[in-house]
Protein backbone atom coordinates (compact mmCIF):
# COMPACT_ATOMS: atom_id res chain seq x y z
CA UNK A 1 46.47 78.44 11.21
CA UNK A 2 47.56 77.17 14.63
CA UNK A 3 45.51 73.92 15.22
CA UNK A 4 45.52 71.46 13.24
CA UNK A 5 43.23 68.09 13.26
CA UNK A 6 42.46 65.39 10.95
CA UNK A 7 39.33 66.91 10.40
CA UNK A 8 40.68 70.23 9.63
CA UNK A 9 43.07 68.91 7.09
CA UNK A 10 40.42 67.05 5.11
CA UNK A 11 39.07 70.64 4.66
CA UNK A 12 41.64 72.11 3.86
CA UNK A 13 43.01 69.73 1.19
CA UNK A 14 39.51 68.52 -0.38
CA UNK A 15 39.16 69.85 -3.62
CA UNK A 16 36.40 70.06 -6.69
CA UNK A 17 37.43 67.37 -8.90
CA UNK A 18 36.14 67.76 -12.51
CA UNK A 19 37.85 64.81 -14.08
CA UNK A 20 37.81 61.43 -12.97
CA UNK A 21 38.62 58.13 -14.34
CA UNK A 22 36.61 55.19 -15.17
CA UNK A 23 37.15 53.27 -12.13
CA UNK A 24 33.44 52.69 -10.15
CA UNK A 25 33.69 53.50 -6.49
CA UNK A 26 32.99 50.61 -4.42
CA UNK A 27 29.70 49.68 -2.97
CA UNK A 28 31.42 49.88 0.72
CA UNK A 29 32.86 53.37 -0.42
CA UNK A 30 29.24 54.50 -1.24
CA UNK A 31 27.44 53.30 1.78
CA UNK A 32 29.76 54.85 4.36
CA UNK A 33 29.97 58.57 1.70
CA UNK A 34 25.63 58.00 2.05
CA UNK A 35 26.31 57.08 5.55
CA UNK A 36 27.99 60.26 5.65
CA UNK A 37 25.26 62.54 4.14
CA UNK A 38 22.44 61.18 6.83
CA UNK A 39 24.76 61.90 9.45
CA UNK A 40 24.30 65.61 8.64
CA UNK A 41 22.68 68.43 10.70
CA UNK A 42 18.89 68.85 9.74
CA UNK A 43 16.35 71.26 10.65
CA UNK A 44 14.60 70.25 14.04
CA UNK A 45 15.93 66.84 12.86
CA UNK A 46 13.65 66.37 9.93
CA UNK A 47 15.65 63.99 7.87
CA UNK A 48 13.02 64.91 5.19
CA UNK A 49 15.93 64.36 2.62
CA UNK A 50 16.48 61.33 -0.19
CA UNK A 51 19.36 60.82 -1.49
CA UNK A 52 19.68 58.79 -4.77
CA UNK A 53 22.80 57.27 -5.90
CA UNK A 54 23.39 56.27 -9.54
CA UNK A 55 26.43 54.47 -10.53
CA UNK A 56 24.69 53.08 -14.10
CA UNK A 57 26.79 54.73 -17.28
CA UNK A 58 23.77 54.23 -19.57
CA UNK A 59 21.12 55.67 -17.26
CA UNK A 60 23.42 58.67 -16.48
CA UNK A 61 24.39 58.88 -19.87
CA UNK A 62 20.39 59.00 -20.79
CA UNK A 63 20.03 61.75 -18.18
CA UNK A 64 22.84 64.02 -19.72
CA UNK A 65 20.89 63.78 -22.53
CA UNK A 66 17.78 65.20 -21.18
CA UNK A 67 19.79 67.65 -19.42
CA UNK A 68 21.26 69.18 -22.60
CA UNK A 69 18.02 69.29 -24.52
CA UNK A 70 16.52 71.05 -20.95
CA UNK A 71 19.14 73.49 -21.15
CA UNK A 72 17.97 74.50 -24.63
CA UNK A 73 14.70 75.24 -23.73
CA UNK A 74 15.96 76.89 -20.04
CA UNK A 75 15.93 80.59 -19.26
CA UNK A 76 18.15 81.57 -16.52
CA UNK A 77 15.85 83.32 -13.47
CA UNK A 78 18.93 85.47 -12.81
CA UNK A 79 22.50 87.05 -13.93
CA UNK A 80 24.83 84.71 -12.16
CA UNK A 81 27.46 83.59 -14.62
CA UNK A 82 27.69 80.17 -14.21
CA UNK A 83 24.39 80.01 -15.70
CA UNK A 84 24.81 81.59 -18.32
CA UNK A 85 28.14 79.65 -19.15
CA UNK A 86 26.45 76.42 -18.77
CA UNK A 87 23.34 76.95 -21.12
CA UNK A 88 25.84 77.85 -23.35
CA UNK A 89 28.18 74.92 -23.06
CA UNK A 90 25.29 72.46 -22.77
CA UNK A 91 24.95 73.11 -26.84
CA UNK A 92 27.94 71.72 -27.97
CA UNK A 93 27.93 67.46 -28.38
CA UNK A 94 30.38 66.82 -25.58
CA UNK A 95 28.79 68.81 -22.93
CA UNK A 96 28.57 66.52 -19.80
CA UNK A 97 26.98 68.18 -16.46
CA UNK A 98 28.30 65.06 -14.22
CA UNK A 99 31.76 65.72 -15.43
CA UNK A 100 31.68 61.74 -16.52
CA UNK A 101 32.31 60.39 -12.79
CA UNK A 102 30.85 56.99 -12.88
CA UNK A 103 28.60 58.01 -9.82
CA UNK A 104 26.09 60.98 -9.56
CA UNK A 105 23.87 61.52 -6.08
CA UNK A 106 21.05 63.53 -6.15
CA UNK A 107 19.84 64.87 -2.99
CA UNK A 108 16.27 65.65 -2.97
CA UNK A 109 13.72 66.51 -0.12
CA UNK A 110 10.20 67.38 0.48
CA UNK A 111 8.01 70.11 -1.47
CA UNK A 112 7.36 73.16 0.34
CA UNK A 113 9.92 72.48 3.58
CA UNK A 114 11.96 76.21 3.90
CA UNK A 115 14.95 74.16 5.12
CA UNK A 116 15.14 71.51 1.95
CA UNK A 117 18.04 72.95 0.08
CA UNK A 118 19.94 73.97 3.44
CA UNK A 119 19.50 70.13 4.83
CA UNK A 120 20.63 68.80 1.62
CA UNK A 121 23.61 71.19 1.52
CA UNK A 122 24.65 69.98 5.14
CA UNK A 123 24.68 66.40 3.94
CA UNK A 124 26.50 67.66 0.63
CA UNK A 125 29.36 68.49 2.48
CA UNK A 126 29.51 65.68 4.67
CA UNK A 127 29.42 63.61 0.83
CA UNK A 128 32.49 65.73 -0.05
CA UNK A 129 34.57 65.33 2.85
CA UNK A 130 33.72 61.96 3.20
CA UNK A 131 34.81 61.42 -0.51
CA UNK A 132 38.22 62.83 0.10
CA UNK A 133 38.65 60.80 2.93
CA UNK A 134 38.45 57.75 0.88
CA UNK A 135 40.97 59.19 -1.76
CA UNK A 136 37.78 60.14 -4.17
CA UNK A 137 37.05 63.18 -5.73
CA UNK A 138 34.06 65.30 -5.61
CA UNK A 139 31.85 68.08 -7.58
CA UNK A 140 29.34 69.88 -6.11
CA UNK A 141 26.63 69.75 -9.45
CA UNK A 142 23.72 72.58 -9.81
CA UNK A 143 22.00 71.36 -12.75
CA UNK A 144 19.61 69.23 -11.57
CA UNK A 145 18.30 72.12 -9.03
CA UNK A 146 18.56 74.99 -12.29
CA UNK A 147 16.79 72.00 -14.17
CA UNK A 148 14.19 70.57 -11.58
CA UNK A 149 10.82 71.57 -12.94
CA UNK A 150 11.72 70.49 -16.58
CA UNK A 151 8.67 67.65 -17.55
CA UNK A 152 11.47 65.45 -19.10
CA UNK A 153 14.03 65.66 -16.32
CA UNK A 154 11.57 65.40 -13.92
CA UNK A 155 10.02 62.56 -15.26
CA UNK A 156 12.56 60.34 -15.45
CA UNK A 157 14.31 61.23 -12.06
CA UNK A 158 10.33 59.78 -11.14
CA UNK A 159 11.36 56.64 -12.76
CA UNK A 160 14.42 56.55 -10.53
CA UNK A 161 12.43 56.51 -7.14
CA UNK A 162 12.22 60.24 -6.70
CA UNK A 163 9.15 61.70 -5.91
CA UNK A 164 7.25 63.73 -8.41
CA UNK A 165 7.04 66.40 -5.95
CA UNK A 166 9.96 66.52 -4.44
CA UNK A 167 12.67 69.28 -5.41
CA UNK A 168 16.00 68.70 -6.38
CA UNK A 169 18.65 70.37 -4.20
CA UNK A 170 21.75 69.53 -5.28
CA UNK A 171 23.88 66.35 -7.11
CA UNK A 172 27.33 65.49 -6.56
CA UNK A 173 29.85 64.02 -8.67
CA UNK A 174 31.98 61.06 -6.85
CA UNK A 175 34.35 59.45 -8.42
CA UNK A 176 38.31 58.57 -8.76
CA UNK A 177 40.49 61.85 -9.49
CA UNK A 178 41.43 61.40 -13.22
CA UNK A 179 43.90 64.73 -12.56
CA UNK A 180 44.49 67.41 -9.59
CA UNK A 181 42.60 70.25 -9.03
CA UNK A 182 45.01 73.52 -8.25
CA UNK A 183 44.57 75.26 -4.38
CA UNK A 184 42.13 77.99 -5.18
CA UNK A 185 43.27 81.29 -3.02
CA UNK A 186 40.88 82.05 0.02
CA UNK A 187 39.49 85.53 -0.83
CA UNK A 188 40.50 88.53 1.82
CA UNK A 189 38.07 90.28 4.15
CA UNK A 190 35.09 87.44 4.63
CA UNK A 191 36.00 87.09 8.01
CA UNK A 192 34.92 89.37 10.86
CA UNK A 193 35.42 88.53 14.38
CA UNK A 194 33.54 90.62 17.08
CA UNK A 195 34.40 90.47 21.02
């Protein structure tokens, strides 16, 4: 490619990290990676979205739980892979959806918006690439969303400040990089350029 930009460059290097250390990020780090996410494009400006940040081990640790015993009683609404690799790994005992990053953020929006999940996708990206700017890693995480109308996962993302009736788009996993993640290679022939 023949420009190059500090924005470009975060693209092109940020990666999905799926092992992190222990290390919290900072509460300056999180505000301007939320800061980030609000920032985002929105459909005719809604800004309909929430985004809750957890940084608590024993709250997210609680939450796994529920996760794993959702994923038990689950049944994927489709053939893609990942879901069926995930209900699968959520039985054995170490099975952690977050990846262990010491901070999770759910982004949630309003019930029955058509936009919800591509507003909170926006602002997902803007969390990622304003992780890697500060030297953090990031996961995009699609459990909560496969997961949102379980009663027991839904009930205690309630306690958390999240509306009953609000859907879960998306989480992401923030944390420090406990290892690299390898340059995945860009697929051929997902570009077409008319004119």
């Amino acid at each position: 490619m023949s420009i190059n930009n500090e924005i470009l460059t975060c693209i092109h290097e940020r990666r999905s990290t799926r092992r992190f250390t222990d290390q919290q990020v900072s509460t300056e780090q999180l505000e301007a990676i939320l800061d980030a996410a609000i920032w985002a494009p929105s459909g005719g400006n809604n800004q309909s979205w929430l985004f809750t940040a957890i940084r608590k081990k024993d709250i997210l640790l609680h939450l796994n739980g529920l996760v794993r015993e959702g994923f038990q009683r689950w049944i994927p609404d489709d053939d893609y892979p990942g879901k069926l690799r995930i209900k699968e790994q959520s039985q054995k005992e170490t099975y952690n959806f977050y990846y262990q990053a010491p901070t999770l953020i759910i982004a949630s929006n309003r019930p029955n918006y058509e936009n919800a999940m591509a507003d909170c996708s926006l602002a997902m990206e803007n969390i990622f690439l304003a992780a890697h700017s500060l030297e953090l890693g990031s996961c995009y995480i699609n459990q909560l969303h496969w997961l949102r109308d379980d009663p027991d996962v839904r009930s205690y993302l309630f306690e958390m400040g999240i509306p009953m009736e609000y859907t879960i788009c998306s989480a992401a996993a923030i944390g420090y990089k406990g290892a690299a993640s390898p340059v995945p290679i860009r697929k051929e022939k997902t570009i077409n350029i008319i004119g």
